[in-house]
Structures are given as structure tokens and as C-alpha cells.
N, C-alpha and C. Protein backbone atom coordinates (compact mmCIF):
# COMPACT_ATOMS: atom_id res chain seq x y z
N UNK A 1 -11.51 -3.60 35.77
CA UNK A 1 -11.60 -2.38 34.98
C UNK A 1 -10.27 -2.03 34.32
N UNK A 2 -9.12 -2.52 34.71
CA UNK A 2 -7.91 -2.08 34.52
C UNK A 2 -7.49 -2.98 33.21
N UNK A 3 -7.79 -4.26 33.03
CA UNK A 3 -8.02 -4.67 31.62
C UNK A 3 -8.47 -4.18 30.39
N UNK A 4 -9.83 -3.71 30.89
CA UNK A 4 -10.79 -2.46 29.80
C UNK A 4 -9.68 -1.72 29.28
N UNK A 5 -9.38 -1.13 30.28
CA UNK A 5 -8.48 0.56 30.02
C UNK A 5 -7.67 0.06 29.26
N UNK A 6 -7.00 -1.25 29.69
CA UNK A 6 -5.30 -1.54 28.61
C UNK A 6 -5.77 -2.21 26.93
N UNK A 7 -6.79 -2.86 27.21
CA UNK A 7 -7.39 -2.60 25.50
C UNK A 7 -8.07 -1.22 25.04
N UNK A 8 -8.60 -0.54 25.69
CA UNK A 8 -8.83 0.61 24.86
C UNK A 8 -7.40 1.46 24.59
N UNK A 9 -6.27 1.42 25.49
CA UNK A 9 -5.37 1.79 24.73
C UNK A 9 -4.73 0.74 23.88
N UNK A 10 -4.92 -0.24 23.79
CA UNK A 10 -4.46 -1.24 22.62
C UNK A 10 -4.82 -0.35 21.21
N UNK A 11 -6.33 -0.54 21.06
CA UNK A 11 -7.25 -0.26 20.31
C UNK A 11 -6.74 1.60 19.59
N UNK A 12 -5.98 2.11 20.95
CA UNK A 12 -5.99 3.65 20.18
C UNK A 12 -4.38 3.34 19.41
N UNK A 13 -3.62 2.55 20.09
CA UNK A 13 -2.19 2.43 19.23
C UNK A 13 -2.38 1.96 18.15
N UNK A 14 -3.65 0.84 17.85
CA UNK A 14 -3.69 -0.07 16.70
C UNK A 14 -4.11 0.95 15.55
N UNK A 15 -5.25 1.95 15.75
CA UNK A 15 -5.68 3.35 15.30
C UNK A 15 -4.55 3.91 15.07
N UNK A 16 -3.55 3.98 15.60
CA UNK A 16 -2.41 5.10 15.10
C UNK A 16 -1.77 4.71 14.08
N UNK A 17 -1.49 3.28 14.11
CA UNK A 17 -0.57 3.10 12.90
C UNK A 17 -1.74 2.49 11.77
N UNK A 18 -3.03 2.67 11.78
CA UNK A 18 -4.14 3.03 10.57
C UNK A 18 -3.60 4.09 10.31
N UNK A 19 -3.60 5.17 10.97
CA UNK A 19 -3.56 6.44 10.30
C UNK A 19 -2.09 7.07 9.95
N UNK A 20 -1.26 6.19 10.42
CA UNK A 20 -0.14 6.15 9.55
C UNK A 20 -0.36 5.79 8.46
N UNK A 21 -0.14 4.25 8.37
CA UNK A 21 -0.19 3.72 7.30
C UNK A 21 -1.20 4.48 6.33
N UNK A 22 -2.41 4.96 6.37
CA UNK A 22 -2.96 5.85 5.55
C UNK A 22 -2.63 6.87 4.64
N UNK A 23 -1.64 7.67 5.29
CA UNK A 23 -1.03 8.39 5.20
C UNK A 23 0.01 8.29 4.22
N UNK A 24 0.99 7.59 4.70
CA UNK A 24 2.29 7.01 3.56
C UNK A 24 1.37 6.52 2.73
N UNK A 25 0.56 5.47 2.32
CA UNK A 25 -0.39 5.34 1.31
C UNK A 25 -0.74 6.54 0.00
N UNK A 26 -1.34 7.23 1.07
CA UNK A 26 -1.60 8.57 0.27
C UNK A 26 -0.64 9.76 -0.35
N UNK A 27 0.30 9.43 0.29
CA UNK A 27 1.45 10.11 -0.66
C UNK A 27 1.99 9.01 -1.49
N UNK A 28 2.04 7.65 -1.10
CA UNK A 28 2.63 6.95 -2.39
C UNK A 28 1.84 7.06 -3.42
N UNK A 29 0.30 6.92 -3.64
CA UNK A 29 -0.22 7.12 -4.57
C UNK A 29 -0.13 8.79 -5.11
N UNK A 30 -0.09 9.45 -4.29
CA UNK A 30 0.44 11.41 -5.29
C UNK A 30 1.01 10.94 -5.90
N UNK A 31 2.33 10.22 -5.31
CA UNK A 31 3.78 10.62 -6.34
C UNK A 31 4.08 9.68 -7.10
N UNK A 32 2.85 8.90 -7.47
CA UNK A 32 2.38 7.70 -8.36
C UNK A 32 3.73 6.60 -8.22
N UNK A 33 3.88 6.28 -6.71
CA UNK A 33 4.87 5.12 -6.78
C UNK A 33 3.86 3.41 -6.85
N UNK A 34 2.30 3.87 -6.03
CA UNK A 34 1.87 2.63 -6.25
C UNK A 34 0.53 3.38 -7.39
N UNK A 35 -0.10 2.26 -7.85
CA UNK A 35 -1.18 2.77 -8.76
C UNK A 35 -2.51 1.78 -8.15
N UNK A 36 -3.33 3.11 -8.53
CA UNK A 36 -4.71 3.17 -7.80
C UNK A 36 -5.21 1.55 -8.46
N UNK A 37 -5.36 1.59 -9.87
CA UNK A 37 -5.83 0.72 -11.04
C UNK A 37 -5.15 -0.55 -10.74
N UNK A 38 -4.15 -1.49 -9.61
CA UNK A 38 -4.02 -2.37 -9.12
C UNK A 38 -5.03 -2.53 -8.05
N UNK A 39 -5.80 -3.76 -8.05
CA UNK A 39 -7.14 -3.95 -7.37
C UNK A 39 -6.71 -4.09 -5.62
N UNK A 40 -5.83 -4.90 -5.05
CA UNK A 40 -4.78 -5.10 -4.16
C UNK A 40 -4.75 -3.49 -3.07
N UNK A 41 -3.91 -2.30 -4.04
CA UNK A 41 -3.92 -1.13 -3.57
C UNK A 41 -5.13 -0.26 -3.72
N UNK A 42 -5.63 -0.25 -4.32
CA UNK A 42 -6.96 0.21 -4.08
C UNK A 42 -8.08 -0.34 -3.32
N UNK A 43 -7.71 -1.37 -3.11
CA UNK A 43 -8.61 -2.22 -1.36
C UNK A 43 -8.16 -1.53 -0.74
N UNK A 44 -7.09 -1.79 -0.60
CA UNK A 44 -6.27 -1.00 0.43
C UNK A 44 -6.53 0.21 1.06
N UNK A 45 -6.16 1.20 0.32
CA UNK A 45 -6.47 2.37 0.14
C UNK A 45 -7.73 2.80 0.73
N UNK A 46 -8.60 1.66 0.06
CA UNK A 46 -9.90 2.52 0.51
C UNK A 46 -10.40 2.20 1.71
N UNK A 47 -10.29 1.19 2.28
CA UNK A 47 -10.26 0.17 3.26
C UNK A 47 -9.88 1.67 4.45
N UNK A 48 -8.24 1.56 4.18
CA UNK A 48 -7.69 2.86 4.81
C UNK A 48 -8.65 4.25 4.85
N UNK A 49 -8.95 4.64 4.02
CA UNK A 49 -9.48 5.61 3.90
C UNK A 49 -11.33 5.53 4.51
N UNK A 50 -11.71 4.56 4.64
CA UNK A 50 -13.17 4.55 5.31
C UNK A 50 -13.02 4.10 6.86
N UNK A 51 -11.67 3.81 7.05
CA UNK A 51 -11.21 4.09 8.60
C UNK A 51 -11.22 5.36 9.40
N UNK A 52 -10.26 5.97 8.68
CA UNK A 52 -9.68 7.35 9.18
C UNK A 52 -10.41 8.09 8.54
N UNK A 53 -10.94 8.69 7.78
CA UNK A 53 -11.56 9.51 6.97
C UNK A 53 -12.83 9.86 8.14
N UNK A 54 -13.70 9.34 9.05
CA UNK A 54 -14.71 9.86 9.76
C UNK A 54 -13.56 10.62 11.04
N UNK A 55 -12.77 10.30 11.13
CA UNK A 55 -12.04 10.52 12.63
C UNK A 55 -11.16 12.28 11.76
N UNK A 56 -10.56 12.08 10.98
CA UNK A 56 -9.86 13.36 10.68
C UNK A 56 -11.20 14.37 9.88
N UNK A 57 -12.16 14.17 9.37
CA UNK A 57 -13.03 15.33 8.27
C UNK A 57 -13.33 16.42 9.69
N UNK A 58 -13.35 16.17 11.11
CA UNK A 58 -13.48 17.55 11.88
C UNK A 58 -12.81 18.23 11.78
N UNK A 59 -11.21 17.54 11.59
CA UNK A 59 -10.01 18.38 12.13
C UNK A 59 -9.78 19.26 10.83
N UNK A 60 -10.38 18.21 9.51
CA UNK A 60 -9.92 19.03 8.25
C UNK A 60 -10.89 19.96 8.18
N UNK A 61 -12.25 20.75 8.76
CA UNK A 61 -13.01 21.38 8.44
C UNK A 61 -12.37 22.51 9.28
N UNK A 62 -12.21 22.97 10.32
CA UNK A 62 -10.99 23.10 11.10
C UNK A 62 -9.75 23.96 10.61
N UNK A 63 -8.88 23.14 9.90
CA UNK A 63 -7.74 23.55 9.64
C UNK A 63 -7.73 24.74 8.48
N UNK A 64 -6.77 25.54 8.26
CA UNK A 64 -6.68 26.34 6.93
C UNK A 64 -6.05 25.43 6.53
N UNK A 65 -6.03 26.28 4.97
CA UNK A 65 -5.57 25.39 4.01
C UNK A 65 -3.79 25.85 3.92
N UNK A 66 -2.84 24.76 3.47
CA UNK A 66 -1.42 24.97 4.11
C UNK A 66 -1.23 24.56 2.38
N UNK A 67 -1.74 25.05 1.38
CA UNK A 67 -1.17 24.48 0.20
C UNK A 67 -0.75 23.52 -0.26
N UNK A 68 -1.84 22.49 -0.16
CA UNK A 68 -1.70 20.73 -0.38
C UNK A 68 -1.02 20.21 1.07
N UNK A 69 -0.83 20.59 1.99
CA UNK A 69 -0.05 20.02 3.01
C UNK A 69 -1.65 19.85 4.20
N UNK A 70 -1.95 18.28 4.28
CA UNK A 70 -2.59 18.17 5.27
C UNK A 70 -1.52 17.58 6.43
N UNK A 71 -2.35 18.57 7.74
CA UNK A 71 -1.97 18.16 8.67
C UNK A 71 -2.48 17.24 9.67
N UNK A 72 -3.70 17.01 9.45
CA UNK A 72 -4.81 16.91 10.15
C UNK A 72 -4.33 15.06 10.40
N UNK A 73 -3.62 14.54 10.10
CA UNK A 73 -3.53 13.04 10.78
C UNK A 73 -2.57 13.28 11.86
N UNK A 74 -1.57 14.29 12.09
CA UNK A 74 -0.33 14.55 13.21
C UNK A 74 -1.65 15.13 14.43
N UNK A 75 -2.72 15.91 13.86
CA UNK A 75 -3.16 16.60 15.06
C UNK A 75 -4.39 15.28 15.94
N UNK A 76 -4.67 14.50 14.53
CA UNK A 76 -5.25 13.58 15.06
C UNK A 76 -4.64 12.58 15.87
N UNK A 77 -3.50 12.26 15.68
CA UNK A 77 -2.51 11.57 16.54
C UNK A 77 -2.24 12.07 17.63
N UNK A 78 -1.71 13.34 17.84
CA UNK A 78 -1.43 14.08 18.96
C UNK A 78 -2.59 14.16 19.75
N UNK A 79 -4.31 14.09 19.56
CA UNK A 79 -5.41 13.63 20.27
C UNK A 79 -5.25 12.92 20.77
N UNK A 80 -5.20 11.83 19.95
CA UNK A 80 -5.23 10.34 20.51
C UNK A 80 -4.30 9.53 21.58
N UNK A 81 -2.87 10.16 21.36
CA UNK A 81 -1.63 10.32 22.49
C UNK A 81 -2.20 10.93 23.97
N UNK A 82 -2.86 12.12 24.04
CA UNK A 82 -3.19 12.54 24.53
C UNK A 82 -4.30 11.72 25.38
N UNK A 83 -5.75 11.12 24.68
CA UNK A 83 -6.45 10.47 25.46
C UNK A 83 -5.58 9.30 25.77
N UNK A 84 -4.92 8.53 25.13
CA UNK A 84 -4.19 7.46 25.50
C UNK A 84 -3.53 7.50 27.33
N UNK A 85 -2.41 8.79 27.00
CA UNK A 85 -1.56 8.98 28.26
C UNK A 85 -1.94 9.56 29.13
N UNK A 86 -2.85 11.15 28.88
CA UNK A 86 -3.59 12.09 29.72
C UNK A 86 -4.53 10.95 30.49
N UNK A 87 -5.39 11.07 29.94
CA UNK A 87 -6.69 10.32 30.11
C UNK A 87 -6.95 9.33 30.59
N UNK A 88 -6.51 7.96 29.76
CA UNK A 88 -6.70 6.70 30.39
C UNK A 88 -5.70 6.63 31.64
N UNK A 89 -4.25 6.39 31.22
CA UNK A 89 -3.25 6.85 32.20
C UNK A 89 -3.08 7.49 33.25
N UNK A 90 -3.39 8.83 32.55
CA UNK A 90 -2.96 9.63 33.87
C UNK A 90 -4.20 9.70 34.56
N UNK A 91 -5.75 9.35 34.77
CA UNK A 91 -6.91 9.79 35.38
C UNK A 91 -7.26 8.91 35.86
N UNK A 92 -7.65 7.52 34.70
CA UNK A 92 -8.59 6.71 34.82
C UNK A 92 -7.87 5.79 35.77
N UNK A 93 -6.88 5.30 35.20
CA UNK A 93 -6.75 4.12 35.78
C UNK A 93 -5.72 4.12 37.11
N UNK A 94 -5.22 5.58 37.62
CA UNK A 94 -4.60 5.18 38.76
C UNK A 94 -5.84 5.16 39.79
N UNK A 95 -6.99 5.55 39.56
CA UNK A 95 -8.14 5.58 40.02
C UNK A 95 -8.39 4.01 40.89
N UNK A 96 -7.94 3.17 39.70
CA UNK A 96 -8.50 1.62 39.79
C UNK A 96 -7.38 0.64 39.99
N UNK A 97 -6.04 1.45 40.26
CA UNK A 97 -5.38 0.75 41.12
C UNK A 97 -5.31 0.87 42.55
């Protein structure tokens, strides 16, 4: 069982830096450093975006609005830290040692 647990936290770190990388994505395209209309970044992009996009739309329904400033991938991270260390860590698996 203690295998399980260390890939499902594999699986939530590999998730974190999706939703990084999403992220920096999405501000490079605001501040038009990469462009959508390259086929390459717009895989990309969207690829990114049909990842994370089901996991953050709770947090963004949720949040007020902060004047173009989403927060909602830090709070989604700070979840996921949370089940990672709380959860698997600290509950599950001293259980199954």
C-alpha cells in the first residue's frame, strides 16, 4: 500500500508543475510574449488548459473578483500540498508502516 501512496503523491507533484506551467503560459500569452496563432503554443496552451481548467473552475466560482488577478492556481496548490503532506503523509501512510 505504501507504493500506492508514493505514486499518488508522484501524480499530485507532477499536477503541480501542470498548473504552474499553465500559469506562466497564461501570462506569457497576456503580455503577448508568445502568440496564440503559433500552432506549437496553442497545443500547448490548450492541452494546459483542459488539464487544470476542471480542477481550478470551483475555486474560481468561489473567489471574488481581485481585478484581473486570479488566484485560484496558489489556492489550488496550497490544496494539493495539503492532501499531499496532511493526508497521504501525515494519516495514511504512517498507518501502513
Amino acid at each position: 500500500m505504501l507504493p500506492l501512496l508514493k505514486f499518488i503523491a508522484l501524480v499530485i507533484d507532477l499536477y503541480i508543475w501542470v498548473i504552474i506551467g499553465g500559469a506562466i503560459l497564461s501570462w506569457l500569452i497576456a503580455f503577448n510574449v508568445v502568440n496564440t496563432q503559433n500552432k506549437f503554443v496553442y497545443m500547448v496552451g490548450d492541452t494546459l488548459n483542459r488539464l487544470t481548467e476542471p480542477a481550478l473552475r470551483p475555486f474560481r466560482q468561489f473567489l471574488p473578483s481581485l481585478g484581473g488577478i486570479d488566484i485560484s492556481p496558489v489556492l489550488l496548490i496550497l490544496a494539493l500540498l495539503f492532501i499531499r503532506n496532511v493526508v497521504i503523509f501525515g494519516w495514511l501512510a504512517p498507518t501502513f508502516i
